[in-house]
C-alpha atoms as a PDB file:
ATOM      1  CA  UNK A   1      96.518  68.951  99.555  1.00  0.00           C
ATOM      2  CA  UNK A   2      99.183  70.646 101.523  1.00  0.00           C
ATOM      3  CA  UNK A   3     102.258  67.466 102.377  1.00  0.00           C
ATOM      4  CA  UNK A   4     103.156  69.102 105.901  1.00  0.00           C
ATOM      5  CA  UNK A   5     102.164  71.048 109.017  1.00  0.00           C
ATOM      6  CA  UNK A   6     103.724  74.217 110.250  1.00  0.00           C
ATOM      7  CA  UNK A   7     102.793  77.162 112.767  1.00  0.00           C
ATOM      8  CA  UNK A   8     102.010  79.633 110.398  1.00  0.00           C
ATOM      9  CA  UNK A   9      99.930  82.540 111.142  1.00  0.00           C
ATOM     10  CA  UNK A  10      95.966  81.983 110.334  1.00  0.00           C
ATOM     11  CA  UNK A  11      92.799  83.266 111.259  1.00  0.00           C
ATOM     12  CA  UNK A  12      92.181  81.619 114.612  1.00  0.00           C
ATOM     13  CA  UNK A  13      95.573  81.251 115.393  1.00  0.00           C
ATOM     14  CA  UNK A  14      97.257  84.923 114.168  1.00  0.00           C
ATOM     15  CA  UNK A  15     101.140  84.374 116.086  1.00  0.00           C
ATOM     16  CA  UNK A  16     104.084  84.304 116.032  1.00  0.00           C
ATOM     17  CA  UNK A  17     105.381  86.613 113.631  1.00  0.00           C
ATOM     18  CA  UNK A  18     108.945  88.147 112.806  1.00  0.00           C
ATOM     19  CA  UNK A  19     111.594  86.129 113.418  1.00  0.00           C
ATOM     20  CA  UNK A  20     109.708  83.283 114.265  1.00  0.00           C
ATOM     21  CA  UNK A  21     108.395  82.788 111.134  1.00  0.00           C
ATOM     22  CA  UNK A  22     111.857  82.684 109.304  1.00  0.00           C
ATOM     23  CA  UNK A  23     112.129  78.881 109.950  1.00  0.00           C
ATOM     24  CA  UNK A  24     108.621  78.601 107.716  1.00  0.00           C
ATOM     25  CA  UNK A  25     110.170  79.975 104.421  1.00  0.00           C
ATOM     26  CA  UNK A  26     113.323  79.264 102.595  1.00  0.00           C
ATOM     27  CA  UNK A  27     115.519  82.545 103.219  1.00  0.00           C
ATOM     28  CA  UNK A  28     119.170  81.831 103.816  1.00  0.00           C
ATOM     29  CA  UNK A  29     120.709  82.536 107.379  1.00  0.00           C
ATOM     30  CA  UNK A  30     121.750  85.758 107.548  1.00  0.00           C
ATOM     31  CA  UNK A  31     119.776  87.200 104.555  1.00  0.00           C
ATOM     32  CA  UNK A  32     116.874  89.617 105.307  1.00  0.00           C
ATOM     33  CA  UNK A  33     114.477  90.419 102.470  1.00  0.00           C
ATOM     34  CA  UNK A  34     112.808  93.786 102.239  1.00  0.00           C
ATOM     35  CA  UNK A  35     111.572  93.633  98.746  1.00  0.00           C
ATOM     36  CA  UNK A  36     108.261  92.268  98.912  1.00  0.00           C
ATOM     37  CA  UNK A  37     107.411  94.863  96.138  1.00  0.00           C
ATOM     38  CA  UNK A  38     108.952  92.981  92.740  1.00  0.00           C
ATOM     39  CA  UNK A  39     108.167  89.212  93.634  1.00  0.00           C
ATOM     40  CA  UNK A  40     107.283  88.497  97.400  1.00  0.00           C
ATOM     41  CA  UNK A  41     107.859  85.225  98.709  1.00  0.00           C
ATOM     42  CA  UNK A  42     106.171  82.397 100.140  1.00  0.00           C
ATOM     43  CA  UNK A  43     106.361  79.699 103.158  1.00  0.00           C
ATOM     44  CA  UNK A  44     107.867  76.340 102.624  1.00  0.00           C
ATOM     45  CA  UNK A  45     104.472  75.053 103.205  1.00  0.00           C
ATOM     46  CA  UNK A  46     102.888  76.521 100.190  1.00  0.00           C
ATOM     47  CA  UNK A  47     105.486  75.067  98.259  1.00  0.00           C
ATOM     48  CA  UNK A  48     104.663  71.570  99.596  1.00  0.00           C
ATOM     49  CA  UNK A  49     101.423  72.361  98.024  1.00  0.00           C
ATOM     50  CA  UNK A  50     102.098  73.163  94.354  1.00  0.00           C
ATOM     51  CA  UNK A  51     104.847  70.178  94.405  1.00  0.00           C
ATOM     52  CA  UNK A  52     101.468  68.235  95.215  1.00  0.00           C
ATOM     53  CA  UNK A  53      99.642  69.973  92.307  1.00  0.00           C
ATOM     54  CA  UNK A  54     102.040  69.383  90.004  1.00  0.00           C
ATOM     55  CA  UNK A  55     102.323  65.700  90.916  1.00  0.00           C
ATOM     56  CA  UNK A  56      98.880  65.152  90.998  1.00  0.00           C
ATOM     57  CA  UNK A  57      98.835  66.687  86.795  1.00  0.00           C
ATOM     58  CA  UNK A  58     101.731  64.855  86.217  1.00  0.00           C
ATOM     59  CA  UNK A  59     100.336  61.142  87.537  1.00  0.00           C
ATOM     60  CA  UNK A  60      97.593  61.637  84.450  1.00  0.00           C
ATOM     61  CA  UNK A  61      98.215  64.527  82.729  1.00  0.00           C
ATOM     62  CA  UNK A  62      95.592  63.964  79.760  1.00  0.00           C
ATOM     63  CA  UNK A  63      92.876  63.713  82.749  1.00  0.00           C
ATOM     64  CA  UNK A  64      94.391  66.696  84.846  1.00  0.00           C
ATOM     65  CA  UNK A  65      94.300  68.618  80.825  1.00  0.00           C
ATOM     66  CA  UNK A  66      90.832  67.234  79.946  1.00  0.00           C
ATOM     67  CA  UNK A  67      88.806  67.172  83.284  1.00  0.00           C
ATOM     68  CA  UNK A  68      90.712  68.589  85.999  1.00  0.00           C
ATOM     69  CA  UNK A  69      92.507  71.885  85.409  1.00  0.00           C
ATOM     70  CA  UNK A  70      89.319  74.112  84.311  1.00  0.00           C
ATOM     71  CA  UNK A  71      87.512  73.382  87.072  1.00  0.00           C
ATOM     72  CA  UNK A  72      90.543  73.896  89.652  1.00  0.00           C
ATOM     73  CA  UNK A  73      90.871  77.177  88.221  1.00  0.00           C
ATOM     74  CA  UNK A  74      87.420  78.135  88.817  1.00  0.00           C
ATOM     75  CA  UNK A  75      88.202  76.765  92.445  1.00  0.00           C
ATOM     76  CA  UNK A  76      90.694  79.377  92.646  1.00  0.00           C
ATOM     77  CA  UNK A  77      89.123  81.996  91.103  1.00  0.00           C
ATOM     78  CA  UNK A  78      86.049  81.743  92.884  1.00  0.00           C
ATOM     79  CA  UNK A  79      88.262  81.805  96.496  1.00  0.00           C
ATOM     80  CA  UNK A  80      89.795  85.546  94.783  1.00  0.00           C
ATOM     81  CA  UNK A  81      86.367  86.840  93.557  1.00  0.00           C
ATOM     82  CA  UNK A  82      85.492  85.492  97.413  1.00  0.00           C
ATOM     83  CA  UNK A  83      88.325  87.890  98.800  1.00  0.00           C
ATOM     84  CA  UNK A  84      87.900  90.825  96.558  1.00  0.00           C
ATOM     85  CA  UNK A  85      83.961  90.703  96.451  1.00  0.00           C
ATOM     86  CA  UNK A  86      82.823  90.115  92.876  1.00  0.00           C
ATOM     87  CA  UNK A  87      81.990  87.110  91.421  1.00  0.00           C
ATOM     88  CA  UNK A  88      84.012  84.214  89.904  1.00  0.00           C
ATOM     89  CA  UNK A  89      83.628  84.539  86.434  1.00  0.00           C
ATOM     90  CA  UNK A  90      84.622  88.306  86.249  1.00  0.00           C
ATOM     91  CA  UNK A  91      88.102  87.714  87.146  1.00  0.00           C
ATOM     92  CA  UNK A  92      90.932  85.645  85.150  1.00  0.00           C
ATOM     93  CA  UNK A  93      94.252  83.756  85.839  1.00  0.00           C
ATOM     94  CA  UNK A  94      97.183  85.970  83.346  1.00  0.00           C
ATOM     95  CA  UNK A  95     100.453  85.615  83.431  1.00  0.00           C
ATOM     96  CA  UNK A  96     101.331  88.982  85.188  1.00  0.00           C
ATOM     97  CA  UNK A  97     100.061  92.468  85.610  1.00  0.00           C
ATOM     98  CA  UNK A  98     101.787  93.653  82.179  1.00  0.00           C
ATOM     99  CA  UNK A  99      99.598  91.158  80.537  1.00  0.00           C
ATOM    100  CA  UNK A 100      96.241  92.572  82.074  1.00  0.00           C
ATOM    101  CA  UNK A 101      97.354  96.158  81.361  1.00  0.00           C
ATOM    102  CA  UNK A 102      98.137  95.024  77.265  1.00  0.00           C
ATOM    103  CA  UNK A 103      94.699  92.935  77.290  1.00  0.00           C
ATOM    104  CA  UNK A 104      92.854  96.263  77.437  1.00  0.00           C
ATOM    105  CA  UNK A 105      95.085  98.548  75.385  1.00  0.00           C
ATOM    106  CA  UNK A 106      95.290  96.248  73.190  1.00  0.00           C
ATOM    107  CA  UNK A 107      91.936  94.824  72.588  1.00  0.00           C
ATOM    108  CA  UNK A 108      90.155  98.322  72.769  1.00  0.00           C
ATOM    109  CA  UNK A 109      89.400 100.414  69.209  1.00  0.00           C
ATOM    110  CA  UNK A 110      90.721 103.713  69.743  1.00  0.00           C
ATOM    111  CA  UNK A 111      90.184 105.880  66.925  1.00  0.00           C
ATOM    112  CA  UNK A 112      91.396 109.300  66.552  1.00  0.00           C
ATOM    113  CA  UNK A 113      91.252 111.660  68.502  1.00  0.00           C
ATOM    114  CA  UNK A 114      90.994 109.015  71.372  1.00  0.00           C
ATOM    115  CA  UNK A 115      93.884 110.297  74.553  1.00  0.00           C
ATOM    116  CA  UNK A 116      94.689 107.958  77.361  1.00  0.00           C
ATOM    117  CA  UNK A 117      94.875 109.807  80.880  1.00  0.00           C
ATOM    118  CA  UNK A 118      97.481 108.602  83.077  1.00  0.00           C
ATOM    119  CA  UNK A 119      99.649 109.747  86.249  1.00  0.00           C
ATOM    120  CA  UNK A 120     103.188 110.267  86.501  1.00  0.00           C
ATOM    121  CA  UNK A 121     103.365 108.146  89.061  1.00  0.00           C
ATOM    122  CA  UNK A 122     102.381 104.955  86.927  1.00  0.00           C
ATOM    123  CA  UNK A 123     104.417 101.734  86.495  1.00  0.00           C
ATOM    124  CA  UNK A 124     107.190 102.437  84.194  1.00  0.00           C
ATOM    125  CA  UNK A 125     105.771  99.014  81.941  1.00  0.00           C
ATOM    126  CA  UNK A 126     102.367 100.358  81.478  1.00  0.00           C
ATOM    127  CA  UNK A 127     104.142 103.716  80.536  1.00  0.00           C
ATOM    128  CA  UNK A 128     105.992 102.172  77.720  1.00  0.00           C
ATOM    129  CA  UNK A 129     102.763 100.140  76.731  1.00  0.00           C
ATOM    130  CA  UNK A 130     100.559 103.310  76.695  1.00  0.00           C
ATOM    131  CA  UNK A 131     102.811 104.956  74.521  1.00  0.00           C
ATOM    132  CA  UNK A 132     103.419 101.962  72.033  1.00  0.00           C
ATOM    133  CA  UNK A 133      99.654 102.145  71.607  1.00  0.00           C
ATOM    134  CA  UNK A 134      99.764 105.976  70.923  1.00  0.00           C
ATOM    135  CA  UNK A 135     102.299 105.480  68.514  1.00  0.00           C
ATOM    136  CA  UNK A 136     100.739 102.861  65.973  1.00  0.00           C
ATOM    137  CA  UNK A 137      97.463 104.388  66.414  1.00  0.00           C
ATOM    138  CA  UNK A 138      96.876 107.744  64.277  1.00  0.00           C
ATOM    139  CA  UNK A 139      96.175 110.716  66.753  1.00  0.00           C
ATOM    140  CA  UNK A 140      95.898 108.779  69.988  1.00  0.00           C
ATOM    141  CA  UNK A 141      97.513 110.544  72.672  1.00  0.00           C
ATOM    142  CA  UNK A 142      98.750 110.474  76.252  1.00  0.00           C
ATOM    143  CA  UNK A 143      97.319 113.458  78.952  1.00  0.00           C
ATOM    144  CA  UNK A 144      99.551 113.102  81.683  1.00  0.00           C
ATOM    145  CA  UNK A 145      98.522 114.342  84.957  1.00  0.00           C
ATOM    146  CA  UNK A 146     102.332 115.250  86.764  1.00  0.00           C
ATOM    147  CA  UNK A 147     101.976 114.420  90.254  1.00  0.00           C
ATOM    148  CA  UNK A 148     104.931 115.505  92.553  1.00  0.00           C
ATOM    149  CA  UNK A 149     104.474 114.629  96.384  1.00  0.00           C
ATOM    150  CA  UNK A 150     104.097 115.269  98.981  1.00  0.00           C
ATOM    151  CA  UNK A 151     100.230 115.565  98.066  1.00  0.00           C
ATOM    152  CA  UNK A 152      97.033 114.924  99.855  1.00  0.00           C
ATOM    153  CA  UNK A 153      94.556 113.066  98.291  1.00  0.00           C
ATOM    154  CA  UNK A 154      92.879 116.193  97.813  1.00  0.00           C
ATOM    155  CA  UNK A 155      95.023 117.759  96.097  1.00  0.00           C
ATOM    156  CA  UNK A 156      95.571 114.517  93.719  1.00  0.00           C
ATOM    157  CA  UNK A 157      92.242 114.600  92.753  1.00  0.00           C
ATOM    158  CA  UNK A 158      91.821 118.562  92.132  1.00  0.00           C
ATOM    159  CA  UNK A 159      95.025 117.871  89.927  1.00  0.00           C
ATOM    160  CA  UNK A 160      93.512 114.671  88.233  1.00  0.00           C
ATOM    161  CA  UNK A 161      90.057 116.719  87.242  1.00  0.00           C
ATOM    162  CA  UNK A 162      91.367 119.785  86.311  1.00  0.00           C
ATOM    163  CA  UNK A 163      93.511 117.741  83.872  1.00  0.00           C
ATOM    164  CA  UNK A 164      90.200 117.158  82.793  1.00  0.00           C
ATOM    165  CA  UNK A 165      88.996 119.931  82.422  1.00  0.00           C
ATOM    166  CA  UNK A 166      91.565 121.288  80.684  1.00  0.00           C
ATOM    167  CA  UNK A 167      90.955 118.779  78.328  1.00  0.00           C
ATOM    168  CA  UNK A 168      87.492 119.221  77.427  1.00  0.00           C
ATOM    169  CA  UNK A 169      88.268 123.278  77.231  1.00  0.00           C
ATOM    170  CA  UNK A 170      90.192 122.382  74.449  1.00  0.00           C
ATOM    171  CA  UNK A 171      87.102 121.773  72.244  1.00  0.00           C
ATOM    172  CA  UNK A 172      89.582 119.946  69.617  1.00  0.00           C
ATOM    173  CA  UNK A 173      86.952 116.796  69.037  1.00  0.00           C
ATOM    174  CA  UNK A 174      89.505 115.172  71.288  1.00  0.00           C
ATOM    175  CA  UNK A 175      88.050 112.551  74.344  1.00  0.00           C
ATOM    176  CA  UNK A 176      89.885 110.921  77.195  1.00  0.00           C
ATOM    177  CA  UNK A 177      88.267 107.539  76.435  1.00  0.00           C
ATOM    178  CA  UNK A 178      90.881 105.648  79.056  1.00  0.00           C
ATOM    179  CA  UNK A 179      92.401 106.721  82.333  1.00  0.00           C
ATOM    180  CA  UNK A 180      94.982 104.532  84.280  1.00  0.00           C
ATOM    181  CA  UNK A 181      95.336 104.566  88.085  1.00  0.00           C
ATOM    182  CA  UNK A 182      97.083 103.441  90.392  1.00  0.00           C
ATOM    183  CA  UNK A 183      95.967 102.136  93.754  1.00  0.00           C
ATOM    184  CA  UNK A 184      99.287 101.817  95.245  1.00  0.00           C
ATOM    185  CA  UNK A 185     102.272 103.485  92.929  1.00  0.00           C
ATOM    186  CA  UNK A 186     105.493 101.114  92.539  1.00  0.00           C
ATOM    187  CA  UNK A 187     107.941 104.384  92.687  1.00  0.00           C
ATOM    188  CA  UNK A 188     107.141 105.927  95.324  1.00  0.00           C
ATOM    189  CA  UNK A 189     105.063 104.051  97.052  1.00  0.00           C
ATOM    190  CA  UNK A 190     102.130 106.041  97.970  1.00  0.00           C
ATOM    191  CA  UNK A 191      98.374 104.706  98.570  1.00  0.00           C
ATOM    192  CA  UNK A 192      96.041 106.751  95.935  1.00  0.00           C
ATOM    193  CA  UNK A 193      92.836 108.010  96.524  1.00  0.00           C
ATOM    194  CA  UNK A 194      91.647 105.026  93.943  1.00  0.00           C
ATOM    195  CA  UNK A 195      87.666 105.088  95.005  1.00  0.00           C
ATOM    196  CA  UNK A 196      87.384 108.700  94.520  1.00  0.00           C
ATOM    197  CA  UNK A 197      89.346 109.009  91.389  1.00  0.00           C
ATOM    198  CA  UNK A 198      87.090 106.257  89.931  1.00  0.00           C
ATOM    199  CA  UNK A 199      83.961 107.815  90.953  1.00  0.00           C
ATOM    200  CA  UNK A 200      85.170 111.261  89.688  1.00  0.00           C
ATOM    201  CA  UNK A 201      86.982 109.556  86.180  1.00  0.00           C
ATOM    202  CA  UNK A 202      83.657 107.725  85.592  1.00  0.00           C
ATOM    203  CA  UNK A 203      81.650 110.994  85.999  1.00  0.00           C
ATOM    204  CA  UNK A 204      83.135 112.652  82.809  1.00  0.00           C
ATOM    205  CA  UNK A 205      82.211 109.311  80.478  1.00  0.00           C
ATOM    206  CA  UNK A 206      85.625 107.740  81.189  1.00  0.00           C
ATOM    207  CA  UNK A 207      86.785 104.037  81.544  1.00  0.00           C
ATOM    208  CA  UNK A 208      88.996 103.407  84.189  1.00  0.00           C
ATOM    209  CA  UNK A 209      91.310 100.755  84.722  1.00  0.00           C
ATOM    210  CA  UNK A 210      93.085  99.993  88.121  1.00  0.00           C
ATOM    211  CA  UNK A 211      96.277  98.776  89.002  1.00  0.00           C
ATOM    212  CA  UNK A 212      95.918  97.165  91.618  1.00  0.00           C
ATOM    213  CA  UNK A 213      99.234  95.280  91.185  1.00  0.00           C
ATOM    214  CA  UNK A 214     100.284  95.886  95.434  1.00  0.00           C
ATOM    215  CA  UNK A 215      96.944  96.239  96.349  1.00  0.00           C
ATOM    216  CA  UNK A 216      95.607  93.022  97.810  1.00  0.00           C
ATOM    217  CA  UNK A 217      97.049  91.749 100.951  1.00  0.00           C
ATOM    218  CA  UNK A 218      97.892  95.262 101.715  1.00  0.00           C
ATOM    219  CA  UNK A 219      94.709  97.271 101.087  1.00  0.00           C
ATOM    220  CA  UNK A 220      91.117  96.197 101.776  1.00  0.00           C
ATOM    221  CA  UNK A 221      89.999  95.051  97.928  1.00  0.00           C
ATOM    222  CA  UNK A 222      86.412  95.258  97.459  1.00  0.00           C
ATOM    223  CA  UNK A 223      85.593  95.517  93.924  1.00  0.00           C
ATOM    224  CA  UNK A 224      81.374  95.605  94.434  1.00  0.00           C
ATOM    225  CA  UNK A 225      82.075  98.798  95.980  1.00  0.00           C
ATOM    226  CA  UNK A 226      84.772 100.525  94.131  1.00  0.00           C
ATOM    227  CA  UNK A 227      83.223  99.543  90.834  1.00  0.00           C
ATOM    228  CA  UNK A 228      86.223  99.947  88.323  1.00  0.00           C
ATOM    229  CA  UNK A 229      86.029  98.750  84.649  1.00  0.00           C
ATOM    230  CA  UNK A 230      89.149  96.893  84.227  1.00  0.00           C
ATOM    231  CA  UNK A 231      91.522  95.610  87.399  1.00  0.00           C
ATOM    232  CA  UNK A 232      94.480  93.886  87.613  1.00  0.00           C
ATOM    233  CA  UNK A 233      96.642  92.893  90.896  1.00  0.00           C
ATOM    234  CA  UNK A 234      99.056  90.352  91.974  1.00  0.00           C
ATOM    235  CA  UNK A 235      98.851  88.042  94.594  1.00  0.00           C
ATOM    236  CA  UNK A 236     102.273  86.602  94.957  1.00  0.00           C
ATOM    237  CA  UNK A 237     103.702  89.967  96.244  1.00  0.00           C
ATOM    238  CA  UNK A 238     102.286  90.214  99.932  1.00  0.00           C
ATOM    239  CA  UNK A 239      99.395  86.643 100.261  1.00  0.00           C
ATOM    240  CA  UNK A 240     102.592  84.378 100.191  1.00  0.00           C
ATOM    241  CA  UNK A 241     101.513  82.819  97.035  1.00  0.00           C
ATOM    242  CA  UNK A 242     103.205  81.616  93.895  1.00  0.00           C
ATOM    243  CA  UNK A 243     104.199  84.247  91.684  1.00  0.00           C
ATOM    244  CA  UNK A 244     101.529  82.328  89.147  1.00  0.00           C
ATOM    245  CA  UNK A 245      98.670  84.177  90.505  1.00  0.00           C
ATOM    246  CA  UNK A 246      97.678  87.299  88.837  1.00  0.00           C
ATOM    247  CA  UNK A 247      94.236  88.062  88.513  1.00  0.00           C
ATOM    248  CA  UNK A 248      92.429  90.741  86.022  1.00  0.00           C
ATOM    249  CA  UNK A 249      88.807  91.890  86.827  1.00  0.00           C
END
């Protein structure tokens, strides 16, 4: 239902890009944005199109309530599952990645003895929620893996499994029951080894929840073959989108 026609990239037609395309989104002159990281941005004409959405719940919103919005959500999540290969009813609309990350933590019964594995590299949120579960929950603990680059992937998963390992020496009753990884760190930004470390995480008996919050538009998402048990990302930071669409798998 997009309202007006521009020269955006697509498919078929994949030019002009750079400065070219500054006349498509609604940067001031003389303003350059480099942080695509926090909350991305998108083209004037995608904003002509949720104006249009919102008129079109607004003309009747009981009917847009009642008949309309569940299935144009399943219209958009089946166009997602489309892009990151798994199947429309696996992945949800939340509010942002903090909410994905806090649906699992929060929802799963860890009992004691229960640890949650984590790198040192993870989003400083999902820190502070990781420890707020360890905290009200009687001996659930953190096992952080430090990770100090430069590193090759190698060596971050030799350092992830003998974290492990180390673990399970300790013959306390103890289990890693979570681990969470990132696919692409906020601070620094480094692309993680995420297919291996799932595979290798999932080997000892442990659930493994991506964040995939940069992940698609810059890496190649394809969730039938990475196979995680909980993902989250965000499209609104590099697919141009509203910053409404965060998706958990």
């Amino acid at each position: 239902m997009t309202s007006s026609t521009t020269d955006l990239p697509t498919p078929a037609n994949p030019g002009p890009f750079g400065h070219q395309q500054r006349k498509n989104f609604l940067f001031p002159e003389n303003y350059t944005q480099f942080n695509h990281g926090s909350f991305g941005a998108f083209p004037k004409v995608v904003q002509d199109d949720m104006i249009a959405w919102h008129n079109r719940a607004e003309q009747d919103v009981d009917r847009w309530m009642r008949r309309d919005l569940k299935p144009a959500l399943a219209n958009t999540c089946a166009q997602i599952a489309e892009l990151m290969h798994c199947e429309g009813d696996e992945i949800v609309l939340v509010q942002n990645t903090t909410v994905g990350i806090n649906t699992v933590l929060r929802s799963l019964q860890f009992q004691p003895g229960d640890r949650i594995l984590q790198l040192s590299t993870g989003y400083i949120s999902v820190d502070k929620t990781v420890h707020y579960i360890c905290d009200t929950h009687d001996d659930v603990k953190v096992v952080e893996v430090p990770i100090t680059f430069p590193m090759t992937d190698k060596e971050i998963l030799d350092k992830v499994e003998e974290t492990v390992k180390a673990h399970q020496q300790l013959k306390d009753g103890s289990r890693i029951r979570l681990a969470i990884v990132d696919w692409i760190s906020s601070v620094p930004s480094i692309v993680h080894p995420v297919k291996q470390l799932v595979e290798m995480l999932q080997g000892y008996g442990i659930l493994v929840f991506v964040d995939g919050a940069h992940a698609i538009g810059q890496v190649h998402v394809d969730l039938a073959d990475l196979h995680p048990d909980f993902f989250i990302t965000n499209a609104h930071k590099v697919k141009a989108t509203p910053s409404i669409f965060r998706f958990f798998f």
